[in-house]
N, C-alpha and C. Protein backbone atom coordinates (compact mmCIF):
# COMPACT_ATOMS: atom_id res chain seq x y z
N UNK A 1 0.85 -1.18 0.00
CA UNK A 1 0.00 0.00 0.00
C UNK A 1 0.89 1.24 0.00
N UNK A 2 0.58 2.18 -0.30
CA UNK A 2 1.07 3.34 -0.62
C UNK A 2 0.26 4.53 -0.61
N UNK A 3 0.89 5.67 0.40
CA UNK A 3 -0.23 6.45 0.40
C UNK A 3 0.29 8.00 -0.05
N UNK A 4 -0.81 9.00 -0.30
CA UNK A 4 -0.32 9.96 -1.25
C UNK A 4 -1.06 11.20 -0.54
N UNK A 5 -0.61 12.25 -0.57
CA UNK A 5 -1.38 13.59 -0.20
C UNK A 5 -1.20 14.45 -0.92
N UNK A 6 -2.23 15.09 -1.02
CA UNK A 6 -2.65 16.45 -2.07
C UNK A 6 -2.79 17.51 -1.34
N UNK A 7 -2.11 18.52 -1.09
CA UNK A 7 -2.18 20.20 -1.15
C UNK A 7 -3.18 21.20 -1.81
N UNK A 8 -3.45 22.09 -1.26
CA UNK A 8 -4.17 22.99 -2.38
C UNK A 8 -2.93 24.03 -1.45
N UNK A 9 -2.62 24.95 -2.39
CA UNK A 9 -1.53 25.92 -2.08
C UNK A 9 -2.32 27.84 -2.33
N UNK A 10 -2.49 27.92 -1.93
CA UNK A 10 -3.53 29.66 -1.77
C UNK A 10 -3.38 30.46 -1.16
N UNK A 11 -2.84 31.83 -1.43
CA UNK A 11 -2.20 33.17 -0.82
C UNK A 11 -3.41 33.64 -0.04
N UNK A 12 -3.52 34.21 1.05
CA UNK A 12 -4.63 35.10 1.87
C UNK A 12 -4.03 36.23 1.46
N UNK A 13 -4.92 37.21 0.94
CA UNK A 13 -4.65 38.53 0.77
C UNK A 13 -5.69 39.44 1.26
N UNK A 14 -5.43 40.65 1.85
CA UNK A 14 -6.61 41.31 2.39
C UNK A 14 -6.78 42.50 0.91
N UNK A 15 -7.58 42.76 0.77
CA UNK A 15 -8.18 43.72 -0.29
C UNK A 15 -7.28 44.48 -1.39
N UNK A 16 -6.55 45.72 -0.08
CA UNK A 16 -5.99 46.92 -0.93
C UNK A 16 -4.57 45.49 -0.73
N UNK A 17 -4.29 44.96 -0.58
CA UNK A 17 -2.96 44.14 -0.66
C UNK A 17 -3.06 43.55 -2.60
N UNK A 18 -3.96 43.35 -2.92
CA UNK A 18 -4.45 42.65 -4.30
C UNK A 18 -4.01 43.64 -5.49
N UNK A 19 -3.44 43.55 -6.52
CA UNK A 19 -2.99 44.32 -7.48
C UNK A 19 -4.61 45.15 -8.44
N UNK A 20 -4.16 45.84 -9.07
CA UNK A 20 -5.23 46.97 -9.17
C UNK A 20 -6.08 45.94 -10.16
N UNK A 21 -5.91 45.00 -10.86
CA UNK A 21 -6.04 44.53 -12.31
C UNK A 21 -7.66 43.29 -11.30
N UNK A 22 -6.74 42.43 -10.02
CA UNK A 22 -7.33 41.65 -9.17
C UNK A 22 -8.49 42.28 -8.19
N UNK A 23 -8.35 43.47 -7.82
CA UNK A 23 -8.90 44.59 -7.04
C UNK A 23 -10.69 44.49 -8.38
N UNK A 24 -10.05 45.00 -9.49
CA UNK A 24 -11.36 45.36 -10.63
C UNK A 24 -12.26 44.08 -10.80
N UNK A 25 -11.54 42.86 -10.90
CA UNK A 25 -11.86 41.90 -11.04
C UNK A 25 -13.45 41.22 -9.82
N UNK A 26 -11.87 41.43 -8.88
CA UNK A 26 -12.79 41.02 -7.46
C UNK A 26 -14.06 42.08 -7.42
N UNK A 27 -14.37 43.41 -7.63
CA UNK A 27 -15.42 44.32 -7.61
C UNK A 27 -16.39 43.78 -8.52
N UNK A 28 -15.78 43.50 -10.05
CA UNK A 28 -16.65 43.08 -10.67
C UNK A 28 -17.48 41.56 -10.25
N UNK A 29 -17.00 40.88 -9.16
CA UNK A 29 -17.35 39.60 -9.08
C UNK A 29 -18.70 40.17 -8.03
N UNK A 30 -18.48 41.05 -7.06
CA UNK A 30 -19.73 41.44 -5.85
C UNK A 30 -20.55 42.27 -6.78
N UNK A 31 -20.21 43.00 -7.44
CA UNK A 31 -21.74 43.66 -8.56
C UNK A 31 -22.29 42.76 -9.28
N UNK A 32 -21.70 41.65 -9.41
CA UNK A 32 -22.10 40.29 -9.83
C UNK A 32 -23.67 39.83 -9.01
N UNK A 33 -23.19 39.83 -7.65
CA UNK A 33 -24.13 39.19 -6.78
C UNK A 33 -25.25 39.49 -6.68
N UNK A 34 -25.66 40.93 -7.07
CA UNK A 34 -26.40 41.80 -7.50
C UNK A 34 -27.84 41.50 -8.50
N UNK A 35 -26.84 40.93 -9.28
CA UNK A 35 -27.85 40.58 -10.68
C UNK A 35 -28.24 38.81 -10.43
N UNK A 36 -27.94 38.23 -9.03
CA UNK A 36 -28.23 37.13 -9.05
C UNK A 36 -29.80 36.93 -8.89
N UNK A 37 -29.70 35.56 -9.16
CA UNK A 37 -31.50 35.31 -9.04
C UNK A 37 -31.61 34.43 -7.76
N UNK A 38 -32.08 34.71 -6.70
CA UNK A 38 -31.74 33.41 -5.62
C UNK A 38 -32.75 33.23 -4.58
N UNK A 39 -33.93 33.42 -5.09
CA UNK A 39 -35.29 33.57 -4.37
C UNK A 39 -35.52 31.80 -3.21
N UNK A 40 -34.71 31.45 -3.81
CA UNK A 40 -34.79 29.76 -3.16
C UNK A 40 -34.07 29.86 -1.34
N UNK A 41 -32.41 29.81 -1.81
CA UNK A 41 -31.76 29.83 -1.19
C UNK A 41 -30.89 31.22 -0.35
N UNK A 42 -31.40 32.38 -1.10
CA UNK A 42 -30.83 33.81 -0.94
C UNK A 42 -29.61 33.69 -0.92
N UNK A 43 -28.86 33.13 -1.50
CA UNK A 43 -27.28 33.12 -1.15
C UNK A 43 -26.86 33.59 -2.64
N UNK A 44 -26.42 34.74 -2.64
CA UNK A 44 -26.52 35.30 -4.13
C UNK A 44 -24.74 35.11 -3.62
N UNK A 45 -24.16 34.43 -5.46
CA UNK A 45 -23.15 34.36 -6.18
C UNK A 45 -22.75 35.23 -6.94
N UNK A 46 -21.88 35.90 -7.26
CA UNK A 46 -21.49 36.48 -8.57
C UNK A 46 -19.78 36.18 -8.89
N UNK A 47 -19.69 35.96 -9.93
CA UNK A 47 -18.12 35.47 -10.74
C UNK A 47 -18.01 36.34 -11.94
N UNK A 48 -16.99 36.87 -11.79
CA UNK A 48 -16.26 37.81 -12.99
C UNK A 48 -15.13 36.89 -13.72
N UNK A 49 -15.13 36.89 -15.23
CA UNK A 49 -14.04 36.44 -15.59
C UNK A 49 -12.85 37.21 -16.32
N UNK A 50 -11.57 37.54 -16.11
CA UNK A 50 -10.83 38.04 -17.31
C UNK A 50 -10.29 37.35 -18.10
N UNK A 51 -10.28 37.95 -19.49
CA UNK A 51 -10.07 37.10 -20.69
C UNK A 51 -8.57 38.04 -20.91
N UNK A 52 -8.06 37.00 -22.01
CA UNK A 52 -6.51 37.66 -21.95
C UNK A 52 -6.83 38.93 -22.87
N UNK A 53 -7.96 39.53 -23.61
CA UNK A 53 -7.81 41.02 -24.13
C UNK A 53 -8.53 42.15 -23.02
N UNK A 54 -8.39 41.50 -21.80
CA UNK A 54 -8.48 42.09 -20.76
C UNK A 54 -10.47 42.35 -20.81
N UNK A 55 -11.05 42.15 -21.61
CA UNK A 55 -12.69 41.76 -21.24
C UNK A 55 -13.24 40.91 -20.22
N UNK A 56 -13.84 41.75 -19.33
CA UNK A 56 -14.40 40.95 -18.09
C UNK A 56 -16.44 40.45 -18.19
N UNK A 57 -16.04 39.43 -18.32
CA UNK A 57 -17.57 39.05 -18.13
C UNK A 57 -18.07 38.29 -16.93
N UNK A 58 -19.28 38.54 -16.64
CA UNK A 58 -20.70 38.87 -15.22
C UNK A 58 -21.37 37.48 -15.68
N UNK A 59 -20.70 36.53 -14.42
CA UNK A 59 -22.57 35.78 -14.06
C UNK A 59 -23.03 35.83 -12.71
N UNK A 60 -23.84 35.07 -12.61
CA UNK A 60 -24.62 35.31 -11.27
C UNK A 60 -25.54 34.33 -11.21
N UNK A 61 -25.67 33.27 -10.34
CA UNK A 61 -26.58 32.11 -9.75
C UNK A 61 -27.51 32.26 -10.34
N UNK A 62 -28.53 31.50 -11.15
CA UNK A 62 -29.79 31.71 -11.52
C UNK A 62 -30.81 30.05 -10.82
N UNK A 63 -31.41 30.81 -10.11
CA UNK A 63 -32.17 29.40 -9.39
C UNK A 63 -33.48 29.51 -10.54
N UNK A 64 -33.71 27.94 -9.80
CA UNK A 64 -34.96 27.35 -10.44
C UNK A 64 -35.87 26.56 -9.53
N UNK A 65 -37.30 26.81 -9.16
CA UNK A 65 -38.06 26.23 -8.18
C UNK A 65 -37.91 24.63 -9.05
N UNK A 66 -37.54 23.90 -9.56
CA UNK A 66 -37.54 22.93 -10.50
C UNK A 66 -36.19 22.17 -10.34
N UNK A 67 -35.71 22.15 -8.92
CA UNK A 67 -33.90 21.86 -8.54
C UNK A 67 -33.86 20.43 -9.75
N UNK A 68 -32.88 20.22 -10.14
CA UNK A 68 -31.51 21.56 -10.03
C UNK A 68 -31.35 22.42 -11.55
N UNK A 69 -32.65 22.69 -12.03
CA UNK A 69 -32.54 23.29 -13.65
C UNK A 69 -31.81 24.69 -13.25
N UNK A 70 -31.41 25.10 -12.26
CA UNK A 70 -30.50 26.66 -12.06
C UNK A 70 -29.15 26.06 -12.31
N UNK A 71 -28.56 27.49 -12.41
CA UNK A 71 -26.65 27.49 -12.76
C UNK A 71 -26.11 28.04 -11.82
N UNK A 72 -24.87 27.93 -11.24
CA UNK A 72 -23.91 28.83 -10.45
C UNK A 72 -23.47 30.07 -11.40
N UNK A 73 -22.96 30.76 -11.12
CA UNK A 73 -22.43 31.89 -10.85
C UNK A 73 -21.32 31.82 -11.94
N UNK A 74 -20.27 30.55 -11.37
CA UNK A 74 -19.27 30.58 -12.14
C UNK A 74 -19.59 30.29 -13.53
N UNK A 75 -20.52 28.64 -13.94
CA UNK A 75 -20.79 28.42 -15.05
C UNK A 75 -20.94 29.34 -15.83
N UNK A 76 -21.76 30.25 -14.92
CA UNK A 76 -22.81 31.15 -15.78
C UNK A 76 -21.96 32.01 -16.43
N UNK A 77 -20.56 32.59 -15.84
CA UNK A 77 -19.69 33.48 -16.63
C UNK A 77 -18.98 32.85 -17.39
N UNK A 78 -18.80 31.62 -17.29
CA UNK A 78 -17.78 30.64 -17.85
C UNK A 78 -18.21 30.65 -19.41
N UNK A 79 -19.14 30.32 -19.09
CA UNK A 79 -20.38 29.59 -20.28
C UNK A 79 -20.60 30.99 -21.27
N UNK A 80 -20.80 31.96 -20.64
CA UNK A 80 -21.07 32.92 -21.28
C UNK A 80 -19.48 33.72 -22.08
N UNK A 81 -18.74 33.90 -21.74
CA UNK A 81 -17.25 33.81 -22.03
C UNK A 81 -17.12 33.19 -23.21
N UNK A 82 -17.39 31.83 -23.33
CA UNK A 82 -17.41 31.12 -24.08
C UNK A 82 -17.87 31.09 -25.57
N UNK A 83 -19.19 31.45 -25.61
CA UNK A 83 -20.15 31.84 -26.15
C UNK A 83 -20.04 33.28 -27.15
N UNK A 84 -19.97 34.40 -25.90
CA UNK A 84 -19.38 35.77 -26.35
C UNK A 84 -18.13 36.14 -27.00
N UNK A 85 -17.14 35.19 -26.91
CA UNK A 85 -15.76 35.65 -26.58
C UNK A 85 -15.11 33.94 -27.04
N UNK A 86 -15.24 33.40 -27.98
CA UNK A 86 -14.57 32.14 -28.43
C UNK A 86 -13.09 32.27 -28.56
N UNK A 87 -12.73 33.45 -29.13
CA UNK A 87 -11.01 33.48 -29.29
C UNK A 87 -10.44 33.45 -28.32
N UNK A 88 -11.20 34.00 -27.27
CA UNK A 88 -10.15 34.45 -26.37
C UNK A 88 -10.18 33.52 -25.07
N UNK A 89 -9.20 33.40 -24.15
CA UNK A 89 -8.78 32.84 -23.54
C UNK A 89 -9.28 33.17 -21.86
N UNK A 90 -9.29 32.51 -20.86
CA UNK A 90 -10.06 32.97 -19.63
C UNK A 90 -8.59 32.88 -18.74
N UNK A 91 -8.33 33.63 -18.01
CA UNK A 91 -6.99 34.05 -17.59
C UNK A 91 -7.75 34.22 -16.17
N UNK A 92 -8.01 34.61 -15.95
CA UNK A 92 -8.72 34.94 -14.45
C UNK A 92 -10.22 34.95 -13.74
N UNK A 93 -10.45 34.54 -12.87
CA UNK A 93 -12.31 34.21 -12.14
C UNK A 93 -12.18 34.66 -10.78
N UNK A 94 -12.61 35.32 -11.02
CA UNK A 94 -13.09 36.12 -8.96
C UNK A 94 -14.33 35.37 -8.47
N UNK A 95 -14.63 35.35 -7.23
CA UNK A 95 -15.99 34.76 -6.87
C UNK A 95 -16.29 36.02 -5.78
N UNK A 96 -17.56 36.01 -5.62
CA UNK A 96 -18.15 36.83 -4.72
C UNK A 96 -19.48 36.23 -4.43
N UNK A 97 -19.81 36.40 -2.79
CA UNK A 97 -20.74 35.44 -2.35
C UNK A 97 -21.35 36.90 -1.27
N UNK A 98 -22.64 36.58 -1.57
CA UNK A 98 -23.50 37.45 -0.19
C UNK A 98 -25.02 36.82 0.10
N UNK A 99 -25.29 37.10 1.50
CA UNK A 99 -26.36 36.43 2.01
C UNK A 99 -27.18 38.02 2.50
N UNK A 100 -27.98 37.26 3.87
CA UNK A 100 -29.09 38.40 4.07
C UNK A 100 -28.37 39.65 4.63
N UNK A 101 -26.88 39.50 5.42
CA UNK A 101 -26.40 40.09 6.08
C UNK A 101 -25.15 41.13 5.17
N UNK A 102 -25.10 40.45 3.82
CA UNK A 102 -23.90 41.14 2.80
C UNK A 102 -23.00 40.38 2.55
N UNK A 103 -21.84 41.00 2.07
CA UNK A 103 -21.18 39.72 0.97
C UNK A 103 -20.85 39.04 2.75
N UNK A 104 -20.30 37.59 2.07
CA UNK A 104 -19.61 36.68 2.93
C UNK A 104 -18.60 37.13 3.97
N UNK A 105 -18.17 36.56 4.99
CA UNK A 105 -16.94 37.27 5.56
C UNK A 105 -16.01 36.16 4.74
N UNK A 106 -16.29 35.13 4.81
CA UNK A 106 -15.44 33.71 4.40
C UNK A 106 -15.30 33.31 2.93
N UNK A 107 -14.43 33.32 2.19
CA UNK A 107 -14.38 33.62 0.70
C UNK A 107 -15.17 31.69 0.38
N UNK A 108 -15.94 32.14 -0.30
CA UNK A 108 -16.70 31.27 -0.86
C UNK A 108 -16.21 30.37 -2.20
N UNK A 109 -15.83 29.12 -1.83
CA UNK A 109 -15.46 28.21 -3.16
C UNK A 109 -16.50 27.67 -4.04
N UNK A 110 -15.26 27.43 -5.33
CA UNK A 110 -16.86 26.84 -6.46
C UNK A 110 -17.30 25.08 -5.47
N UNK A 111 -18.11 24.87 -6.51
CA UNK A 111 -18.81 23.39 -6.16
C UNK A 111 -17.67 22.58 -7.27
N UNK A 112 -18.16 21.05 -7.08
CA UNK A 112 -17.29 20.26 -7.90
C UNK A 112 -17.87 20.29 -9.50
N UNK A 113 -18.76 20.85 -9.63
CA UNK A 113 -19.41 20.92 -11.64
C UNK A 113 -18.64 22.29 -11.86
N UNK A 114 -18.28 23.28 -10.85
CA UNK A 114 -18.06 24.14 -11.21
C UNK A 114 -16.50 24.13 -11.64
N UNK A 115 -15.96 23.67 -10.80
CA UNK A 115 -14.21 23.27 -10.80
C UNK A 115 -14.37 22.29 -11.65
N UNK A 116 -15.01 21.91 -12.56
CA UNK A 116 -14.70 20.85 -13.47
C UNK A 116 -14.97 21.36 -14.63
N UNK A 117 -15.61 23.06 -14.64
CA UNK A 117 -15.69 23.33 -15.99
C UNK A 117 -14.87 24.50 -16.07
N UNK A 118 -14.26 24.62 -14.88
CA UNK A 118 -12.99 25.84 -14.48
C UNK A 118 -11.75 25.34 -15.19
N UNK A 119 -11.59 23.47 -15.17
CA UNK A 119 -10.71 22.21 -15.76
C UNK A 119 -10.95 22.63 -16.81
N UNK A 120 -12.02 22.89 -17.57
CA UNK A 120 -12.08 22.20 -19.03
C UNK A 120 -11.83 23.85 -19.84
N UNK A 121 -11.89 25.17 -19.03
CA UNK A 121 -11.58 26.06 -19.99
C UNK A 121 -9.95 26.83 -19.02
N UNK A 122 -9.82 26.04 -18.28
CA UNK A 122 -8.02 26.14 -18.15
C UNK A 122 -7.20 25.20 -19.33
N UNK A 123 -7.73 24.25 -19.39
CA UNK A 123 -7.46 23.17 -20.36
C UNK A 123 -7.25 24.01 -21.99
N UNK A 124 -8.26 24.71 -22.06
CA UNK A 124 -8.21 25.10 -23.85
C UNK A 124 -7.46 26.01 -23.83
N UNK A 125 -7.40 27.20 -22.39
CA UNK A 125 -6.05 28.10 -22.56
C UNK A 125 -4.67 27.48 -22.91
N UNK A 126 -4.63 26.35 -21.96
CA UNK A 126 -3.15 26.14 -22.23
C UNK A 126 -2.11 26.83 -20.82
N UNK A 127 -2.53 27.09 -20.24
CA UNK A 127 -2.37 28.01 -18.81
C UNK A 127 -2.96 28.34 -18.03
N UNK A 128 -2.86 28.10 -16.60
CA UNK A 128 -3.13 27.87 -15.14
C UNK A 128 -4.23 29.31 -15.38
N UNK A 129 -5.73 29.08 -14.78
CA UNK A 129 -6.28 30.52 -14.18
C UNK A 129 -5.92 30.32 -13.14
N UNK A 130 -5.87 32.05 -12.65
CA UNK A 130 -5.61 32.66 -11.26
C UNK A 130 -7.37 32.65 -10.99
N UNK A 131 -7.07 32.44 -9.88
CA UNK A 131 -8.94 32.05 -8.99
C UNK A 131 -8.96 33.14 -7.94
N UNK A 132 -9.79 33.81 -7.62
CA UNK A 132 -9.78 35.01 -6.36
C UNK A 132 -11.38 34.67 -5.66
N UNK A 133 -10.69 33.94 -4.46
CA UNK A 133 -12.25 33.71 -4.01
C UNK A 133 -12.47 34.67 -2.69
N UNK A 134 -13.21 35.76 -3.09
CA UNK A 134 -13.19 36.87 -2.08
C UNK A 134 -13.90 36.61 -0.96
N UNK A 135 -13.92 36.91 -0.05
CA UNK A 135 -14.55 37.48 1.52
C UNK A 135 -14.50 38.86 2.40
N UNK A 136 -15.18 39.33 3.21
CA UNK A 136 -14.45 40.50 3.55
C UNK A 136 -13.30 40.14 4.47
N UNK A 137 -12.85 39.20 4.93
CA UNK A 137 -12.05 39.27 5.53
C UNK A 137 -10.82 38.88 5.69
N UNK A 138 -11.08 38.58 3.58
CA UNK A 138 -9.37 38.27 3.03
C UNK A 138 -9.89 37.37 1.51
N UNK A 139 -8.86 37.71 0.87
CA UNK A 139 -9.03 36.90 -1.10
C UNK A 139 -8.30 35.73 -1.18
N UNK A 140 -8.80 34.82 -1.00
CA UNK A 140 -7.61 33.55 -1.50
C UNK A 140 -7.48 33.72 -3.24
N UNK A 141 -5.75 33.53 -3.64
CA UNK A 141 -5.87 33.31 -4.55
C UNK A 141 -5.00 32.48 -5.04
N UNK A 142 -5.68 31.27 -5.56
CA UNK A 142 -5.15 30.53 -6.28
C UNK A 142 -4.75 30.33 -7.27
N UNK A 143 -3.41 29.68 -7.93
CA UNK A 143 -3.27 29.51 -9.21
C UNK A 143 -3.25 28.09 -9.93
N UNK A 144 -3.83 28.46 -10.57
CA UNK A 144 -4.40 27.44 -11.47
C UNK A 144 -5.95 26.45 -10.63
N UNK A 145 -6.75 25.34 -11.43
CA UNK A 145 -7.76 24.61 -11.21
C UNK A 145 -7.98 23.79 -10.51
N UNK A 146 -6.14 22.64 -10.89
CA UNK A 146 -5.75 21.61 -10.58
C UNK A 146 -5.37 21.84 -8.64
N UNK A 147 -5.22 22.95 -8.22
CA UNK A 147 -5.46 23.15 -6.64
C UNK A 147 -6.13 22.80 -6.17
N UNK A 148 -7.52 23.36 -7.08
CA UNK A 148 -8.43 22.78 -6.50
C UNK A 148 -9.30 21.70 -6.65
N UNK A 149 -8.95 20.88 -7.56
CA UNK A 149 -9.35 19.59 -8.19
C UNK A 149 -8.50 18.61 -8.84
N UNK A 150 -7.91 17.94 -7.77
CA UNK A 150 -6.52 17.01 -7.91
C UNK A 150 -7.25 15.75 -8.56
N UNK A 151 -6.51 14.68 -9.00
CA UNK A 151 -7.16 13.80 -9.85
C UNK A 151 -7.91 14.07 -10.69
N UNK A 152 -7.64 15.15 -11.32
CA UNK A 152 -8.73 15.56 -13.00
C UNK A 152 -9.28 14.76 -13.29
N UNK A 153 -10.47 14.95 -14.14
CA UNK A 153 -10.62 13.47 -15.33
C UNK A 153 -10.95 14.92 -16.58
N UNK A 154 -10.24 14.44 -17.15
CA UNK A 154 -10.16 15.33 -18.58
C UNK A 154 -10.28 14.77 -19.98
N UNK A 155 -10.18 15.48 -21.34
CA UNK A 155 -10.62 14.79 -22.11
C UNK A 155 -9.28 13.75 -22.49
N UNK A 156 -8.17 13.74 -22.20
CA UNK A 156 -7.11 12.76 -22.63
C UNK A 156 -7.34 11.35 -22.03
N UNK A 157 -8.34 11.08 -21.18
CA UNK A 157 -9.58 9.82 -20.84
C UNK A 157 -10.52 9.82 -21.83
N UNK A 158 -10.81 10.41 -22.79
CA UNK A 158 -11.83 9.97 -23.76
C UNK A 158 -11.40 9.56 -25.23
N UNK A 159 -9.78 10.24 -25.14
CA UNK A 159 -8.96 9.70 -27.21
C UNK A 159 -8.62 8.29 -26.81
N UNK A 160 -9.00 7.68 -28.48
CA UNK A 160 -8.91 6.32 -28.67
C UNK A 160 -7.29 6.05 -28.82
């Protein structure tokens, strides 16, 4: 037998400590939360993404009384990125999380569908995203997916 351990490795940064580029990002991720839909659970999401021509695109949780036909936050910018913006590349994702009381104090992580489609458009860059999962009371930021989702399953499990 043989046994193995996995790390996730993530800087705590408090706010004005975050570079001006991560600062816009992270803002754009809480005006995010804003435009969420979350009449279910009230826990409004919002995720900003930067693309490498420096275009930032807005999603935001969209629930559904019909569980689980709603999206997260992240998908939702991911997906939309995607869609809007095919050339270009996703270089960076902020998260921002708020409840009845305002954003989170505790920086809020994706779910596992979400980190698996964080995998699949780090994958087409070709290079690690930087992840900023905000709170008020500090930004983790990670680099790259694989931090946070060790044992991938990717598409080099599906060529013959």
């Amino acid at each position: 037998m043989k046994e193995f351990t996995h790390e996730c490795h993530y800087t705590l940064y408090a706010f004005d400590e975050l570079a001006e580029a991560d600062r816009q990002l992270v803002l754009s991720a809480q005006e995010a939360t804003k435009r969420s839909y979350a009449p279910y659970s009230h826990f409004h999401v919002g995720a900003a993404v930067r693309l490498t021509d420096g275009t930032i695109v807005l999603g935001s949780n969209q629930e559904n009384a019909a569980f689980p036909s709603g999206l997260c936050a992240e998908r939702t910018a991911l997906f939309a990125a995607g869609a809007q913006h095919p050339e270009q590349s996703i270089v960076a994702l902020a998260i921002a999380a708020a409840d009845a009381d305002g954003l989170t104090s505790i920086p809020t992580p994706p779910c596992g569908a979400c980190r698996q489609v964080m995998l699949e458009s780090e994958t087409r860059a070709g290079s690690p995203m930087r992840i900023l999962l905000y709170g008020t009371q500090g930004t983790y930021v990670i680099e790259g997916v694989k931090q946070l989702l060790p044992l991938t399953f990717d598409g080099s499990f599906l060529k013959e």
